[in-house]
C-alpha atoms as a PDB file:
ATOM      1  CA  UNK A   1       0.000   0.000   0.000  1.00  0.00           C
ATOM      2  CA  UNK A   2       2.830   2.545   0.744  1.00  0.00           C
ATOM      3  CA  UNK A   3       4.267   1.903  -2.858  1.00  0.00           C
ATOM      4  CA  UNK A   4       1.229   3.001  -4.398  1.00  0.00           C
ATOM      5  CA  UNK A   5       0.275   5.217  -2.027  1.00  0.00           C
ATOM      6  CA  UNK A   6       4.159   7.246  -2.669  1.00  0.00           C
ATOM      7  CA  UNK A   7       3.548   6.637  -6.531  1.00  0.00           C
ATOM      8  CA  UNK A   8       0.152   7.985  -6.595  1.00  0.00           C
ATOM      9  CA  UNK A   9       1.846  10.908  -4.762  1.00  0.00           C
ATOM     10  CA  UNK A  10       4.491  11.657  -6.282  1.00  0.00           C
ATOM     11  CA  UNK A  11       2.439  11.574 -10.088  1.00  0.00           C
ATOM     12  CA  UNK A  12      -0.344  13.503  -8.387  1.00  0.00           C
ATOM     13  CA  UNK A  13       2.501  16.225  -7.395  1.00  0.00           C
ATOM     14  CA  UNK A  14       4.219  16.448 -10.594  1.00  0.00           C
ATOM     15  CA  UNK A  15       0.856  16.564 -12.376  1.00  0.00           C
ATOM     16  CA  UNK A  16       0.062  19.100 -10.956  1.00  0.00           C
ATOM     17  CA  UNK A  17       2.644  21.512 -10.607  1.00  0.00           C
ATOM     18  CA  UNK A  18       3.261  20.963 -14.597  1.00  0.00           C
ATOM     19  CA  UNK A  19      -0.256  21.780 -14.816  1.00  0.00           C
ATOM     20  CA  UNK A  20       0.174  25.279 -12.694  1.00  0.00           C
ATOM     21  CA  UNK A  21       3.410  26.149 -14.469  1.00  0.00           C
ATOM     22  CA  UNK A  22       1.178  26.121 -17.961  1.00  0.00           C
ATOM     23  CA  UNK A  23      -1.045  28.260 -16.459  1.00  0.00           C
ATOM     24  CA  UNK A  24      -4.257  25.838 -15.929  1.00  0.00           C
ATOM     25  CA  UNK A  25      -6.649  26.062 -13.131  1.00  0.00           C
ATOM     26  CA  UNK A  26      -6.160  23.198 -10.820  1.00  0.00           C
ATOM     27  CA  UNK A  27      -9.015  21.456  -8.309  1.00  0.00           C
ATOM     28  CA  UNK A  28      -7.105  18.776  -5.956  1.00  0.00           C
ATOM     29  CA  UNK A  29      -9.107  16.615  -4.131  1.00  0.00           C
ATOM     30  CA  UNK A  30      -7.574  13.891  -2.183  1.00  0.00           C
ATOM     31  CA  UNK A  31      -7.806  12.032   0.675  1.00  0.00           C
ATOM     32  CA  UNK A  32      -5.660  12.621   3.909  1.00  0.00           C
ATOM     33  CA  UNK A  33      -2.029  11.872   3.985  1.00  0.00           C
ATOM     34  CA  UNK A  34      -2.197  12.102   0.127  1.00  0.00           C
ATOM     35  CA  UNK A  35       0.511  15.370  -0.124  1.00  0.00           C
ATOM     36  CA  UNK A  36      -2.431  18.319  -0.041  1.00  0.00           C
ATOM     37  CA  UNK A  37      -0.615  20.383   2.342  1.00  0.00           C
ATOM     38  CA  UNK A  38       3.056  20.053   0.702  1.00  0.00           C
ATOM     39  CA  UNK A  39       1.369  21.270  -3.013  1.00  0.00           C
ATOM     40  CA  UNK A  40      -0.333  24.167  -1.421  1.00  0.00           C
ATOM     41  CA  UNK A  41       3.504  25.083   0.103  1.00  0.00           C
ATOM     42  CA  UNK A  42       5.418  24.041  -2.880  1.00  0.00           C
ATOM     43  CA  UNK A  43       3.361  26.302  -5.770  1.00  0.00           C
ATOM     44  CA  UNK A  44       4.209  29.451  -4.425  1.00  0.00           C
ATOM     45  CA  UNK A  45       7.556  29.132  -3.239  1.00  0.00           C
ATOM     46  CA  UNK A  46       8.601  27.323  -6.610  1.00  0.00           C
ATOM     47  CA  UNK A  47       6.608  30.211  -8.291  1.00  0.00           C
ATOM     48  CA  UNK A  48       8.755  32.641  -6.548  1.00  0.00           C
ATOM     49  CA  UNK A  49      11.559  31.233  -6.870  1.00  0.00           C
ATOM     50  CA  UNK A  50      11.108  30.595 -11.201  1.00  0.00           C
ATOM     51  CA  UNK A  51       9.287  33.807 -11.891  1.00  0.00           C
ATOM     52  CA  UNK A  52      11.244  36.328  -9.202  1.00  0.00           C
ATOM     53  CA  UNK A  53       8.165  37.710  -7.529  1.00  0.00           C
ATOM     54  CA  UNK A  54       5.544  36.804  -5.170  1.00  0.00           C
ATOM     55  CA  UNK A  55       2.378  34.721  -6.553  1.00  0.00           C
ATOM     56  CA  UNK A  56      -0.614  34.133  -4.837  1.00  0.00           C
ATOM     57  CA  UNK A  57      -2.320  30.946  -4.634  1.00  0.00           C
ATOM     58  CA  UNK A  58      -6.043  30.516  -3.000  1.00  0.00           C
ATOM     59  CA  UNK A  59      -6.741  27.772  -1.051  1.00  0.00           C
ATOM     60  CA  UNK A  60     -10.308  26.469  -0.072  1.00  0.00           C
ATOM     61  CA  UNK A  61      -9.875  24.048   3.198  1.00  0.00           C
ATOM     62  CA  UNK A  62     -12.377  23.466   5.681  1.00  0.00           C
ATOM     63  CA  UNK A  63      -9.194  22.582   8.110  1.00  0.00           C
ATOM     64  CA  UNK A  64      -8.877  26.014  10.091  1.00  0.00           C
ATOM     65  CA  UNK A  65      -5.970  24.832  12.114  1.00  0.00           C
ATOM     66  CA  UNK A  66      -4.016  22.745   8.384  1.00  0.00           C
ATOM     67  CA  UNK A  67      -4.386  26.312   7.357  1.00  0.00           C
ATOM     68  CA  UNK A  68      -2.883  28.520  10.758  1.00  0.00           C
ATOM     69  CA  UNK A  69      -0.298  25.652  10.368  1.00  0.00           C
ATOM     70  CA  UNK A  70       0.425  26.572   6.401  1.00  0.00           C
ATOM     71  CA  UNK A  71       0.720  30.368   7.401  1.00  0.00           C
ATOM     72  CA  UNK A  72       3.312  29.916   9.945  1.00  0.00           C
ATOM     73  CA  UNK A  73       4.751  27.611   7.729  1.00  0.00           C
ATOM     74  CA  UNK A  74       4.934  30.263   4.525  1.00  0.00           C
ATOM     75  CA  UNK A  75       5.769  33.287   6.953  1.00  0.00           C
ATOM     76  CA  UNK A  76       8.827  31.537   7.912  1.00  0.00           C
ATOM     77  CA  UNK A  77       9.835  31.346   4.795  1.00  0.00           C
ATOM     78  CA  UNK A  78       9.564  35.055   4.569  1.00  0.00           C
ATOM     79  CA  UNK A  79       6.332  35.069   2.192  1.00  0.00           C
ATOM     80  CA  UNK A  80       3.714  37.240   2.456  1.00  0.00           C
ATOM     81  CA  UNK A  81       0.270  35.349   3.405  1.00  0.00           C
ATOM     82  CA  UNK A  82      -2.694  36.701   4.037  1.00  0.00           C
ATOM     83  CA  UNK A  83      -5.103  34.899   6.337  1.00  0.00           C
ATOM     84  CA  UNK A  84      -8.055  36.070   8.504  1.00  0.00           C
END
């Protein structure tokens, strides 16, 4: 199960970070422990990093305290996020 499960992953990833770098609207939906949280990180700061200026990505998650987690997460990394 782990195999797949990291496979699945890692093609879901990749998929979908292609998908944002051609400059397609992207829905994820997957179930826990399937890499949600480290493709809502990994778009912007790879966007920052290729392009040389902040981009902003929204993110719809019913998890109030995944997101508080995500903000700390992004603010130590010195981006800008705005939450409410």
């Amino acid at each position: 199960m782990h195999v797949i499960k990291m496979f699945i992953t890692a093609v879901c990833v990749i998929f979908l970070i292609d998908k944002f770098f051609e400059e397609k609207d992207v829905f994820v939906s997957l179930p826990t422990g399937y890499g949600k949280s480290f493709i809502f990180q990994a778009i912007p700061v790879i966007a920052s990093l290729v392009w040389k200026k902040p981009y902003t990505i929204f993110i719809v998650s019913p998890l109030e305290a995944l997101m508080e987690d995500q903000v700390q997460y992004l603010n130590g990394l010195n981006l800008t996020v705005p939450s409410s």
